[in-house]
N, C-alpha and C. Protein backbone atom coordinates (compact mmCIF):
# COMPACT_ATOMS: atom_id res chain seq x y z
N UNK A 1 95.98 -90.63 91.11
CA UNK A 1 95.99 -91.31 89.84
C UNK A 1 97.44 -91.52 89.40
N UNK A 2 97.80 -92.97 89.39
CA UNK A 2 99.22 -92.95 88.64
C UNK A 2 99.60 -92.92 87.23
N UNK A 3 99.90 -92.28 86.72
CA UNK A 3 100.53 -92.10 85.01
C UNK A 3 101.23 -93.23 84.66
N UNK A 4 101.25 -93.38 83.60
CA UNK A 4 102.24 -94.04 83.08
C UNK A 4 102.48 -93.86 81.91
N UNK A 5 103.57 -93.33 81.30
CA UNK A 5 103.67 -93.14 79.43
C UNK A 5 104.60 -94.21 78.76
N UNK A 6 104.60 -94.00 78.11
CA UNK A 6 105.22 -95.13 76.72
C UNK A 6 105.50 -94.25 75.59
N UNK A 7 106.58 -94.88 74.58
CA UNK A 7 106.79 -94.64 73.64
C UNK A 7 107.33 -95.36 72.44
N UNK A 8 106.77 -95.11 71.24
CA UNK A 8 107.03 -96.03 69.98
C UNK A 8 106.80 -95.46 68.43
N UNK A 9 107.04 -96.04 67.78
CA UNK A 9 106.72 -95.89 66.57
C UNK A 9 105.43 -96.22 65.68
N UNK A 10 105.63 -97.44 66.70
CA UNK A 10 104.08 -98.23 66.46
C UNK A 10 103.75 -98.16 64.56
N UNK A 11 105.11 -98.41 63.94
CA UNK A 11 104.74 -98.27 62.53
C UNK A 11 104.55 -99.67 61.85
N UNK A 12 104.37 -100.78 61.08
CA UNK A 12 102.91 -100.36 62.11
C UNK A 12 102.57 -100.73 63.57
N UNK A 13 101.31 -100.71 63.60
CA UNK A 13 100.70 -100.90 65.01
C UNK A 13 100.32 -102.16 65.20
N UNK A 14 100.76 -103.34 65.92
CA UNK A 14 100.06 -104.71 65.88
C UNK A 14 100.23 -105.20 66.76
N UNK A 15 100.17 -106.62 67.39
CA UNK A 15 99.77 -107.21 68.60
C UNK A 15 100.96 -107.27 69.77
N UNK A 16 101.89 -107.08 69.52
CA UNK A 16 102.52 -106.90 70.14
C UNK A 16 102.98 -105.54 70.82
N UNK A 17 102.44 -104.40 70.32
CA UNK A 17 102.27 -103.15 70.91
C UNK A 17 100.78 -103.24 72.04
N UNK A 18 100.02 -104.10 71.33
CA UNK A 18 98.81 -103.74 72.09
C UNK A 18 98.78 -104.57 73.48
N UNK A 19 99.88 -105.62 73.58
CA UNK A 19 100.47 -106.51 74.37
C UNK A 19 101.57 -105.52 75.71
N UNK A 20 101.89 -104.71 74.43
CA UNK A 20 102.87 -103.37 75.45
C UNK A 20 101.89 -102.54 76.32
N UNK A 21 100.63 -102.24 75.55
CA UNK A 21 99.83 -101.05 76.22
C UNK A 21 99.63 -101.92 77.57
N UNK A 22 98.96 -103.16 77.20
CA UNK A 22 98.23 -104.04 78.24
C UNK A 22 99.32 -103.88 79.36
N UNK A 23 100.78 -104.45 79.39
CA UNK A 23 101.33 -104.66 80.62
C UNK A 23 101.74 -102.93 81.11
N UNK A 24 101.46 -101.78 80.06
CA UNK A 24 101.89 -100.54 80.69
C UNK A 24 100.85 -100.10 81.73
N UNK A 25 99.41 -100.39 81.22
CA UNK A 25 98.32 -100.05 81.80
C UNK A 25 97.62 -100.85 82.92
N UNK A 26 98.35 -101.91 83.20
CA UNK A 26 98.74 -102.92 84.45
C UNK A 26 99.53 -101.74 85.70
N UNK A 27 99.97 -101.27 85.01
CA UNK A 27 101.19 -100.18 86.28
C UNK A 27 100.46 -99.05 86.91
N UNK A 28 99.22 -98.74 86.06
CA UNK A 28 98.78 -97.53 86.52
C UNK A 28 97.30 -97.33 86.51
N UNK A 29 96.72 -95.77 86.17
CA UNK A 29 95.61 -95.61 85.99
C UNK A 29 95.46 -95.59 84.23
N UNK A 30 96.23 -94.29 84.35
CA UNK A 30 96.21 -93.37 83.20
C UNK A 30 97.41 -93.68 81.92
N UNK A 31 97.11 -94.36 80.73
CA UNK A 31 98.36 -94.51 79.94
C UNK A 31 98.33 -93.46 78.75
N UNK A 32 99.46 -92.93 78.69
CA UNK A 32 99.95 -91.82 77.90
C UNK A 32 100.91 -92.44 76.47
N UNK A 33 100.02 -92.72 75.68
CA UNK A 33 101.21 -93.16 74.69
C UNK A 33 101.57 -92.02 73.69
N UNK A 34 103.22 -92.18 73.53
CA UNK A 34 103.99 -90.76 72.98
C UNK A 34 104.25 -91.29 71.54
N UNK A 35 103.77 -91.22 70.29
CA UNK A 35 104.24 -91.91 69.05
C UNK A 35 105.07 -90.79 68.32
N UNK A 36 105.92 -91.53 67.54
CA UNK A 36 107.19 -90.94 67.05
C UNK A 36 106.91 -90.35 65.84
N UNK A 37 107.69 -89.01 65.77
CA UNK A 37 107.74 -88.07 64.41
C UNK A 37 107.99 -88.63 63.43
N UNK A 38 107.34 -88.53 62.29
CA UNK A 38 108.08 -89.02 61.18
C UNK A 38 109.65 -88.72 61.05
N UNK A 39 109.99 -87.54 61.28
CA UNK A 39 111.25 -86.93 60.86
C UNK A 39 112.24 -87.98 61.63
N UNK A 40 111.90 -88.11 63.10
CA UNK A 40 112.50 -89.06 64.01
C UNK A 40 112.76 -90.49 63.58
N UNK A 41 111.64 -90.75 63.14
CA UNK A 41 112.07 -92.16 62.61
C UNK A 41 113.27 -92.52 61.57
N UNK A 42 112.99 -91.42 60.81
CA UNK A 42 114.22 -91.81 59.34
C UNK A 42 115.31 -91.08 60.27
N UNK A 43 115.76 -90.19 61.06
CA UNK A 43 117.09 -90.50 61.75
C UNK A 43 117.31 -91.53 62.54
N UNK A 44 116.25 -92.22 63.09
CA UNK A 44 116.64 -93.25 64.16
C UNK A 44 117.21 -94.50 63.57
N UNK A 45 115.97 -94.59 62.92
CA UNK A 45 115.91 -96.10 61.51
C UNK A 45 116.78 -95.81 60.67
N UNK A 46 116.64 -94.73 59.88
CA UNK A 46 117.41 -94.50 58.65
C UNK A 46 116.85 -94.99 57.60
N UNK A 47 115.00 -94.37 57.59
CA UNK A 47 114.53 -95.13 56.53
C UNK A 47 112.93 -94.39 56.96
N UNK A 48 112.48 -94.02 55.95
CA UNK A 48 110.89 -93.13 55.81
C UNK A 48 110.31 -93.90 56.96
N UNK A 49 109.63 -93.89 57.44
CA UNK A 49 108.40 -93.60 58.11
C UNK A 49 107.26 -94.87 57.27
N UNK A 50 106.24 -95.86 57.60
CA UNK A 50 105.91 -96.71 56.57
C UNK A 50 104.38 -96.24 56.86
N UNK A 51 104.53 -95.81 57.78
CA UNK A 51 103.01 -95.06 58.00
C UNK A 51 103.05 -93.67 58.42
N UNK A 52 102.43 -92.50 57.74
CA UNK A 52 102.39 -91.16 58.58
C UNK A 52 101.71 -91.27 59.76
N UNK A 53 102.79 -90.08 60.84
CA UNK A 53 102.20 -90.00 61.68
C UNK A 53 100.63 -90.02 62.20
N UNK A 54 100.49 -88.95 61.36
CA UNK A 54 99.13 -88.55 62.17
C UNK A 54 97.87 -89.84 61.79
N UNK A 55 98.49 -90.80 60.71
CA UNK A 55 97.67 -92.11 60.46
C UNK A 55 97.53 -93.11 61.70
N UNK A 56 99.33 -93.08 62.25
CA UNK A 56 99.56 -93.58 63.39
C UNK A 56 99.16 -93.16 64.25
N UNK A 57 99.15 -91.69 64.66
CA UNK A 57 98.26 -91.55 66.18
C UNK A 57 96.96 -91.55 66.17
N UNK A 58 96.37 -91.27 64.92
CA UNK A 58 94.95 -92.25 64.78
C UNK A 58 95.09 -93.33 65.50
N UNK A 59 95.60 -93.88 64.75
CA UNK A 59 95.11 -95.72 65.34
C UNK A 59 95.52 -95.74 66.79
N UNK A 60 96.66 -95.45 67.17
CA UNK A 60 97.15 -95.23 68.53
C UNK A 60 95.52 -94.80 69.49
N UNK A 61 95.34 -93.66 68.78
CA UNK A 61 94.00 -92.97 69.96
C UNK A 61 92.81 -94.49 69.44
N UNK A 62 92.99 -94.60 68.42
CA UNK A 62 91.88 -95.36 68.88
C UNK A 62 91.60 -97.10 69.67
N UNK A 63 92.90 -97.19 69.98
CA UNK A 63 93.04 -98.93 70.87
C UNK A 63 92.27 -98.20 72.56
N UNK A 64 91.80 -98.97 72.84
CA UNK A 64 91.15 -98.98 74.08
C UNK A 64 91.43 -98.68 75.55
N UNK A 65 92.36 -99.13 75.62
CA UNK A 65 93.43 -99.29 76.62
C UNK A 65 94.19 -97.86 76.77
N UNK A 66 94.70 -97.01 75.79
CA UNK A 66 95.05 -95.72 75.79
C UNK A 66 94.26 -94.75 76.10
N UNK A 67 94.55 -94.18 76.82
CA UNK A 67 93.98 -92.64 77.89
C UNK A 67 94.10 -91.40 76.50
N UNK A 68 95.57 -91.40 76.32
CA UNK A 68 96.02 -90.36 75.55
C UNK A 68 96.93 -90.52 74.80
N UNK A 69 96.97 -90.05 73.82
CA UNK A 69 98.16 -90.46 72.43
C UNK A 69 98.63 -89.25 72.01
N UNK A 70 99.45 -88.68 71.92
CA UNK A 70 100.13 -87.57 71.20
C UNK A 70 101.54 -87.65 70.49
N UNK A 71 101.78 -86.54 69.70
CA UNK A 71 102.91 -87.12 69.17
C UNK A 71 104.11 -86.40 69.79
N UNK A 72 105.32 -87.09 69.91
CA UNK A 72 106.47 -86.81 70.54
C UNK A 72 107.28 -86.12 70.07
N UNK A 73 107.81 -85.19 70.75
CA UNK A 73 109.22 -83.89 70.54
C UNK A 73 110.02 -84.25 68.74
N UNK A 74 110.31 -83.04 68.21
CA UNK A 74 110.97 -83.25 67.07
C UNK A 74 112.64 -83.62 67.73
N UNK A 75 113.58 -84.08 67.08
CA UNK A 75 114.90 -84.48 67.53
C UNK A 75 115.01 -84.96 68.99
N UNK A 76 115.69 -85.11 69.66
CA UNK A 76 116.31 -85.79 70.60
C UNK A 76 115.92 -84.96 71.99
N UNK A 77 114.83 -84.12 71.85
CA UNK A 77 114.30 -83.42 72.37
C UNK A 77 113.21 -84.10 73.62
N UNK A 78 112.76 -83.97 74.61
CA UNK A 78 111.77 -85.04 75.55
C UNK A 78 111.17 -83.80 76.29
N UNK A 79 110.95 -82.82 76.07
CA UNK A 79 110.35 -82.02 76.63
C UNK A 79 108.70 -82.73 77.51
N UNK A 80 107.82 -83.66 76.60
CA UNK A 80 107.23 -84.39 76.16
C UNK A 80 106.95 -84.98 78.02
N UNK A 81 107.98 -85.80 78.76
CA UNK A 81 107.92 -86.02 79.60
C UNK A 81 107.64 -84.94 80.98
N UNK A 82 108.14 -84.02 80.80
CA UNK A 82 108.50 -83.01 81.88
C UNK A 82 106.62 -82.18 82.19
N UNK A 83 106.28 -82.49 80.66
CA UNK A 83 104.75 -82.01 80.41
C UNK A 83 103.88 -82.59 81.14
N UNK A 84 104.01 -84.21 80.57
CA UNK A 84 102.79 -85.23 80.79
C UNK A 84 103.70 -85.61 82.59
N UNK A 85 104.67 -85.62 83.42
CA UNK A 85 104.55 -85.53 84.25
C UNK A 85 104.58 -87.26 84.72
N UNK A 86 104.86 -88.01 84.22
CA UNK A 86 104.19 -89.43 84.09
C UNK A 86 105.03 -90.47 85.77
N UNK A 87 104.20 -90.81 86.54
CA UNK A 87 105.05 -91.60 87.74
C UNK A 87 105.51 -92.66 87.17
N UNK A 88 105.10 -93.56 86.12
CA UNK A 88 106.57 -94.42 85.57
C UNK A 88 106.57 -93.99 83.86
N UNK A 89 107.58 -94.41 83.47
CA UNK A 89 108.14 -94.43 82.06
C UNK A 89 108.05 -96.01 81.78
N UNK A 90 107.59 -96.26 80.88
CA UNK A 90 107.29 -97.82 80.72
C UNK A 90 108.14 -98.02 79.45
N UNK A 91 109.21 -98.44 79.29
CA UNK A 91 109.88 -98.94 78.26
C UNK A 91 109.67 -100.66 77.87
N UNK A 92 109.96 -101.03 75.83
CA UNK A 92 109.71 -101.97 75.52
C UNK A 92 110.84 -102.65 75.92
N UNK A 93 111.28 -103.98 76.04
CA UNK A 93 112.20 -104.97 75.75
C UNK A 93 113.42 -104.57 74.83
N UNK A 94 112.99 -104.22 73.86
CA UNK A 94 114.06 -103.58 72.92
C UNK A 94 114.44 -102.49 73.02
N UNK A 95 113.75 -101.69 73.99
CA UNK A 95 114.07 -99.66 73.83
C UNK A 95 115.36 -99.69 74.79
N UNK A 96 115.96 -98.98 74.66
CA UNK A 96 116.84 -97.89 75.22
C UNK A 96 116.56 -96.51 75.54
N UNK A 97 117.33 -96.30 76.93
CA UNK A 97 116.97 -94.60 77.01
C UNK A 97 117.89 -94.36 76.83
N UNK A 98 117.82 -93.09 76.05
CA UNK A 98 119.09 -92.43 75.62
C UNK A 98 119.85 -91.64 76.05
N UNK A 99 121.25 -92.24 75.97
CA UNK A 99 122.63 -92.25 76.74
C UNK A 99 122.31 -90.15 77.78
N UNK A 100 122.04 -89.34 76.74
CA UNK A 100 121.86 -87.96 77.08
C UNK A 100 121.15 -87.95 77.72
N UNK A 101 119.74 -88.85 77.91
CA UNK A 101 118.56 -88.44 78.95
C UNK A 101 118.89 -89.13 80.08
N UNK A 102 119.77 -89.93 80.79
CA UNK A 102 119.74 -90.88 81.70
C UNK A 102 120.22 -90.04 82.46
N UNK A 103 120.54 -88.97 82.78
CA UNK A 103 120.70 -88.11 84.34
C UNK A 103 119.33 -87.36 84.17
N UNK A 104 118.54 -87.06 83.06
CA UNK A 104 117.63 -86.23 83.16
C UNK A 104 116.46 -87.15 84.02
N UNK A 105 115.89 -88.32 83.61
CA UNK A 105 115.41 -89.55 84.26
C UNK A 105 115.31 -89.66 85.20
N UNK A 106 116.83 -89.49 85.95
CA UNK A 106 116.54 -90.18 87.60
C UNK A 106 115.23 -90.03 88.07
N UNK A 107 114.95 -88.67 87.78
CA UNK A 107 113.92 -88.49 88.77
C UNK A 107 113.01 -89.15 88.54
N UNK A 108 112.41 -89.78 87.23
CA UNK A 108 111.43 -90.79 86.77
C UNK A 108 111.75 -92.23 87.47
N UNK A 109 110.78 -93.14 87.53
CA UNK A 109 110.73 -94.41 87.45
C UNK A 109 110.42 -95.05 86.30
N UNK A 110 111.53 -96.33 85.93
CA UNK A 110 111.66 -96.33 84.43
C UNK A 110 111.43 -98.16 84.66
N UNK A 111 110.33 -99.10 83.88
CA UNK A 111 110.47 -99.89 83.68
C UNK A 111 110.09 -100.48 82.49
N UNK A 112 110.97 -101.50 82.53
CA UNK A 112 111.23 -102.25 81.16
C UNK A 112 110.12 -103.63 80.92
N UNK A 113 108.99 -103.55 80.23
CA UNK A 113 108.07 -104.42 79.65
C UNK A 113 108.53 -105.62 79.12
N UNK A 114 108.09 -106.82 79.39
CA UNK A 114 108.19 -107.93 78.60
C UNK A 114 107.92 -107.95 77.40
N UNK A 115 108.88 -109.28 76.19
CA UNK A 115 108.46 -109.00 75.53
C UNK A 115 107.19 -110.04 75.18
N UNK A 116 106.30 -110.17 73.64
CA UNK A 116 105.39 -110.66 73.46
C UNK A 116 105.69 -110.98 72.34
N UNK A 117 106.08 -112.68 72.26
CA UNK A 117 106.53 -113.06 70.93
C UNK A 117 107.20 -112.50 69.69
N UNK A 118 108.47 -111.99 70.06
CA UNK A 118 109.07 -110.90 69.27
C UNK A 118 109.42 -112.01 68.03
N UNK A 119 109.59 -113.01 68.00
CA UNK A 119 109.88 -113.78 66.62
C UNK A 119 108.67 -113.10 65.70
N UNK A 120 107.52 -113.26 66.72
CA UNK A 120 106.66 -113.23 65.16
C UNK A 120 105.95 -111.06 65.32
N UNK A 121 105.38 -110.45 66.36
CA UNK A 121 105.31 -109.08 66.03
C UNK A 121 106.52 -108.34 66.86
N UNK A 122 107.65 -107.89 65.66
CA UNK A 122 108.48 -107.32 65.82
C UNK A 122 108.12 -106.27 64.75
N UNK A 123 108.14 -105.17 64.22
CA UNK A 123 107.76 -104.06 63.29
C UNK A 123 108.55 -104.40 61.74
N UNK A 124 109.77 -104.79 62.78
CA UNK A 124 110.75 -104.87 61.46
C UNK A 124 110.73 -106.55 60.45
N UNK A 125 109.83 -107.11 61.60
CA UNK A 125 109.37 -108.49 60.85
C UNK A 125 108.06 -108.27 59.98
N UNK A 126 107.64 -107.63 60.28
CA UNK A 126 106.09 -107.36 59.58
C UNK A 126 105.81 -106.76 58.38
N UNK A 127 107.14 -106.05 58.06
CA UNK A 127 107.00 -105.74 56.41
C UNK A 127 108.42 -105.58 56.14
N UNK A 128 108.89 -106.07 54.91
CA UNK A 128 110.20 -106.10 54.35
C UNK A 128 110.85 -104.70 54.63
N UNK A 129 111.90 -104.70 54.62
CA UNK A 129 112.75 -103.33 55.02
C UNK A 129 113.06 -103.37 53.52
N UNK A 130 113.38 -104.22 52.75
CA UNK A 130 114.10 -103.68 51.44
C UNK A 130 112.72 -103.04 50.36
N UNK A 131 112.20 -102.79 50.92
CA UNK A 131 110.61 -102.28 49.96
C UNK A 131 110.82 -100.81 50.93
N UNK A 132 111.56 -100.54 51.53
CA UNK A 132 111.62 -98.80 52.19
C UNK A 132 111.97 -98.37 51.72
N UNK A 133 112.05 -96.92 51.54
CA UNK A 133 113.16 -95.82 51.39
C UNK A 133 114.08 -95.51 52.27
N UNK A 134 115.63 -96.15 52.09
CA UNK A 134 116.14 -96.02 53.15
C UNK A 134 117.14 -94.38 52.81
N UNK A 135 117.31 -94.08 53.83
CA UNK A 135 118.18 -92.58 53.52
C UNK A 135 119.48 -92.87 53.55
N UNK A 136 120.16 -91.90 52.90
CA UNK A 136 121.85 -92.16 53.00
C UNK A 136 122.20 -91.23 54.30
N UNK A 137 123.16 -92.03 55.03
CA UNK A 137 124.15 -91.85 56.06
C UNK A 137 124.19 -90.28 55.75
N UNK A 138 124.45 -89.46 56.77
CA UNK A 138 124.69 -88.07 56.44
C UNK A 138 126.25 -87.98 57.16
């Protein structure tokens, strides 16, 4: 059985994620999607969270196409991978792996997903950013 995991925010969750699951779950058997901590998000973004997690891995578990949904390591932490074991890492169009994990990786196979009309479902197009709580710079 080949794995394959993913990871996102999926805040919200809309057609263009479910466009991500589709070409992740093209790669394999089994898709593992990893959704992001709240806490993670407002350091990444720099701005709350627009949906709680555990609302999000709701919806996450419940799209069709997903095997398994859980939520991902607090801080910069990926323990997450080493667990689920996954034969590829399926990254979006826009993701980056991060600069610290890219010797940890090698040993993974890492590919990068097309994107799916990012003009129109991009996360950050789908609801105003100036209606957030954004946090101050620390």
């Amino acid at each position: 059985m080949k794995k394959i995991i993913v990871f996102g925010s999926f805040d919200p969750l809309h057609e263009g994620h479910r466009n991500f699951f589709k070409q992740a779950k093209q790669l394999g058997d089994y898709l593992v999607v990893v959704v992001a901590r709240d806490e993670n998000i407002e350091r990444i973004k720099n701005r709350e969270a627009r949906i709680k997690e555990d609302k999000r891995l709701q919806a996450v578990r419940n799209e069709k196409l997903v095997d398994q949904a859980v939520l991902g390591d607090i801080g910069e932490n990926y323990t997450i991978i080493d667990k689920i074991k996954p034969d590829i890492i399926a990254i979006g169009y826009d993701q980056k792996v991060p600069e610290g994990l890219k010797n940890h990786l090698k040993k993974y196979r890492i590919i990068t997903l097309k994107p799916f009309k990012p003009e129109v479902y991009k996360s950050s197009k789908l609801a105003p950013s100036s209606s957030l709580p954004v946090r101050s710079p620390k």
